[in-house]
Structure formats: structure tokens, C-alpha cells
N, C-alpha and C. Protein backbone atom coordinates (compact mmCIF):
# COMPACT_ATOMS: atom_id res chain seq x y z
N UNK A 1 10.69 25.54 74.21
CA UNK A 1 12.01 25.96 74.62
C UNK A 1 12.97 24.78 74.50
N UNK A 2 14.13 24.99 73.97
CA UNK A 2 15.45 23.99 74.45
C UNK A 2 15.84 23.97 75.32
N UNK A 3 16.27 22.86 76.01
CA UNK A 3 16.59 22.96 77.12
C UNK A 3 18.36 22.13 76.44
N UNK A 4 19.16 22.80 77.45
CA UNK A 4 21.08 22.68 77.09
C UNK A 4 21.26 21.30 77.97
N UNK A 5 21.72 21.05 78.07
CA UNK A 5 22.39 19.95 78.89
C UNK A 5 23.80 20.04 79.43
N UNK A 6 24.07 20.28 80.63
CA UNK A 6 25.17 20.43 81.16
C UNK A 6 26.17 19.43 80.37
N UNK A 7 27.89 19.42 81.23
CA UNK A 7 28.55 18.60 80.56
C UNK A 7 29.12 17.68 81.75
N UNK A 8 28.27 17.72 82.86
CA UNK A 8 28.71 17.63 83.72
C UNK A 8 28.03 15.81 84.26
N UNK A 9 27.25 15.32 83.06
CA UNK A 9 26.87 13.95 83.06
C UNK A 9 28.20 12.97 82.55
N UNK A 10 28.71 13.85 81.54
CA UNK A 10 29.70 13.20 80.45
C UNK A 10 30.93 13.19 81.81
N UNK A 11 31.04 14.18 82.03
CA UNK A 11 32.55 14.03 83.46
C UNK A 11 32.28 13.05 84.28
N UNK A 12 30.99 13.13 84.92
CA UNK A 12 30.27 12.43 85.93
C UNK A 12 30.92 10.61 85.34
N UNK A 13 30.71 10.20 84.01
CA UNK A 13 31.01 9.21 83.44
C UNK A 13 31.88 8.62 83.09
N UNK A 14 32.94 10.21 82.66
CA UNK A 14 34.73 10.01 82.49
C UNK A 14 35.23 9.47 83.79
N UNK A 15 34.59 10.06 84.68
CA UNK A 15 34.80 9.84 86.52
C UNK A 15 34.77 8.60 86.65
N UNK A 16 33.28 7.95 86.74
CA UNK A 16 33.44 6.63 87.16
C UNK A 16 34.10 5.65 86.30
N UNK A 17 33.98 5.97 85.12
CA UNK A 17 35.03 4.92 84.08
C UNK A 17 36.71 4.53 84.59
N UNK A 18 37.29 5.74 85.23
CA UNK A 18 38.03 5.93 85.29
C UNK A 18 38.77 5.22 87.02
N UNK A 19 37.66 5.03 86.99
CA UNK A 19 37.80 4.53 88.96
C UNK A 19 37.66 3.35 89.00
N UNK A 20 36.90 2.91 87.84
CA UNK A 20 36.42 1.47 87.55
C UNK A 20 37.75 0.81 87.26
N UNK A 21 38.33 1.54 85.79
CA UNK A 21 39.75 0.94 85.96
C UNK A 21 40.46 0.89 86.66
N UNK A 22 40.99 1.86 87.87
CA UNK A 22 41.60 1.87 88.75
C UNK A 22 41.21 0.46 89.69
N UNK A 23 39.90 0.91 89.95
CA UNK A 23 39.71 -0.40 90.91
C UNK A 23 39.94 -1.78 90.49
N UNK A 24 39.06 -2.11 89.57
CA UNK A 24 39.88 -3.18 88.77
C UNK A 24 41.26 -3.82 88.17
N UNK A 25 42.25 -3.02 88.27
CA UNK A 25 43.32 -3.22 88.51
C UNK A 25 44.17 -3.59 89.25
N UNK A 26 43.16 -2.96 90.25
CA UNK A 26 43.87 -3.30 91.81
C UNK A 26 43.51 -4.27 92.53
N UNK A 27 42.28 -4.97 92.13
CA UNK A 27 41.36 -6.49 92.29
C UNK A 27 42.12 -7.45 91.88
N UNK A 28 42.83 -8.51 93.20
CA UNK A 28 43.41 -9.67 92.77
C UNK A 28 42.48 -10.46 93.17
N UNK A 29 41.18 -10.44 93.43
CA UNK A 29 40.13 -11.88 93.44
C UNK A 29 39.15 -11.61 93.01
N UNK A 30 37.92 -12.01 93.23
CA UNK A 30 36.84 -11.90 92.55
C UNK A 30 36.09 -11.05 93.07
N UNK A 31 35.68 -11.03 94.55
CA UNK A 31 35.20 -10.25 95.83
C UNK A 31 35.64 -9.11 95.63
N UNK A 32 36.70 -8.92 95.78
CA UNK A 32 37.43 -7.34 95.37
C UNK A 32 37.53 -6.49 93.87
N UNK A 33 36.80 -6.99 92.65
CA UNK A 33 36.22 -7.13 92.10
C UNK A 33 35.17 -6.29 91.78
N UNK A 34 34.09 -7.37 92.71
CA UNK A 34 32.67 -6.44 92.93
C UNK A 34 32.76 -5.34 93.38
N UNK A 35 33.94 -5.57 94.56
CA UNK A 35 33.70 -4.39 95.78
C UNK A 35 33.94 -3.10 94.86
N UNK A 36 34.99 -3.63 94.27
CA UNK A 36 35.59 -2.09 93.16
C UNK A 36 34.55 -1.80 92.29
N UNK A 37 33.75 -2.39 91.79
CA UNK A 37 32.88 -2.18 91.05
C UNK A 37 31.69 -0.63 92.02
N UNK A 38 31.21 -1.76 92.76
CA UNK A 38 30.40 -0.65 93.62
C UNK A 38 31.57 0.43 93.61
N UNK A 39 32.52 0.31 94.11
CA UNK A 39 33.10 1.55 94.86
C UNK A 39 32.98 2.31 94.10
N UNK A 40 33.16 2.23 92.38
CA UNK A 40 33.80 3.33 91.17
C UNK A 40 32.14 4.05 91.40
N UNK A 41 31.35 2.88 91.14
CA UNK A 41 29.41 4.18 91.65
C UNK A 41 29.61 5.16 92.72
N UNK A 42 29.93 4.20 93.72
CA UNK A 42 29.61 5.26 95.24
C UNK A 42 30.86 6.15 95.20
N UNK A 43 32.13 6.55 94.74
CA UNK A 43 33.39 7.10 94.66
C UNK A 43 32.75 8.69 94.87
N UNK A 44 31.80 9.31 94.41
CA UNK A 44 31.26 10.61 93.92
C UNK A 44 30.92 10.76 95.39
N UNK A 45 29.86 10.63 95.71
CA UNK A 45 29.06 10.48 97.28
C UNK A 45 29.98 10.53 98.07
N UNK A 46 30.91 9.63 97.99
CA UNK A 46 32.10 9.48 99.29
C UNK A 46 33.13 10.70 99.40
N UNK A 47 33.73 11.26 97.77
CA UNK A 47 34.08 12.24 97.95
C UNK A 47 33.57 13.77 98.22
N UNK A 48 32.76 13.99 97.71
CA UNK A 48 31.42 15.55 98.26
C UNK A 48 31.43 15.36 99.62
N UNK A 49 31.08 14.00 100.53
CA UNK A 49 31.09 14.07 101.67
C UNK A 49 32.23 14.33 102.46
N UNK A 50 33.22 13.79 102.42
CA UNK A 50 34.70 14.17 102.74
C UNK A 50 35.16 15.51 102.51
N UNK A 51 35.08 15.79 101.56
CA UNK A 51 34.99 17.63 101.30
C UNK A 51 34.52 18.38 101.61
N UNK A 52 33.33 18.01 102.25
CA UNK A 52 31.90 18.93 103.16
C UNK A 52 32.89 18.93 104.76
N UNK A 53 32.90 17.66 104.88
CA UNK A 53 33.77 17.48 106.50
C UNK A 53 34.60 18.55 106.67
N UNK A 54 35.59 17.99 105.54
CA UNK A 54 37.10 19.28 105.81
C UNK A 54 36.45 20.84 105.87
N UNK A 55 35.36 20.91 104.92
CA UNK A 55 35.11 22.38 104.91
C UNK A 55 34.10 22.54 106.19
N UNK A 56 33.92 21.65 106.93
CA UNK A 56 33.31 22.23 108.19
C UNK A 56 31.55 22.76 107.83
N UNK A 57 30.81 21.94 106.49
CA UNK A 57 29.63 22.53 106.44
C UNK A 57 28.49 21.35 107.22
């Protein structure tokens, strides 16, 4: 069998690329930097969770 592959890795990637620049932009030292770095990974996690809150699940 084939198996399809969602497209939802490629977004997943447009996503963090996209946060990465953001964050990095906004990094005037080195520390802030890293931090943005992690953040653009963890950005996904942090938002699902925040959205679960508001929706009360």
C-alpha cells in the first residue's frame, strides 16, 4: 500500500521558519537569540495549549 503524506509537516515548517525570523529580528543580543531560537520550536505547543484554555477543554 502507499501511504499519502499529509501537508501538514511542510506548514508545520513554513510555521517555525517563519517565527524563527520573527524572533530573530527581534533579538538585540545573543541570549535573546537562543531564546528565540527555542521559542520558534516550542511556538506550536504553546499555542494548542492556549487555545485548549480559551476553549475550556
Amino acid at each position: 500500500m502507499k501511504k499519502c503524506a499529509g501537508g501538514g509537516e511542510a506548514l508545520y515548517g513554513i510555521g517555525v521558519f517563519g517565527a524563527l525570523v520573527y524572533f530573530l529580528q527581534h533579538a538585540h543580543t545573543l541570549m535573546q537569540g537562543v531564546v528565540g531560537i527555542i521559542e520558534a520550536i516550542l511556538w506550536p505547543a504553546v499555542f494548542v495549549y492556549k487555545a485548549l484554555e480559551l476553549l475550556k477543554f
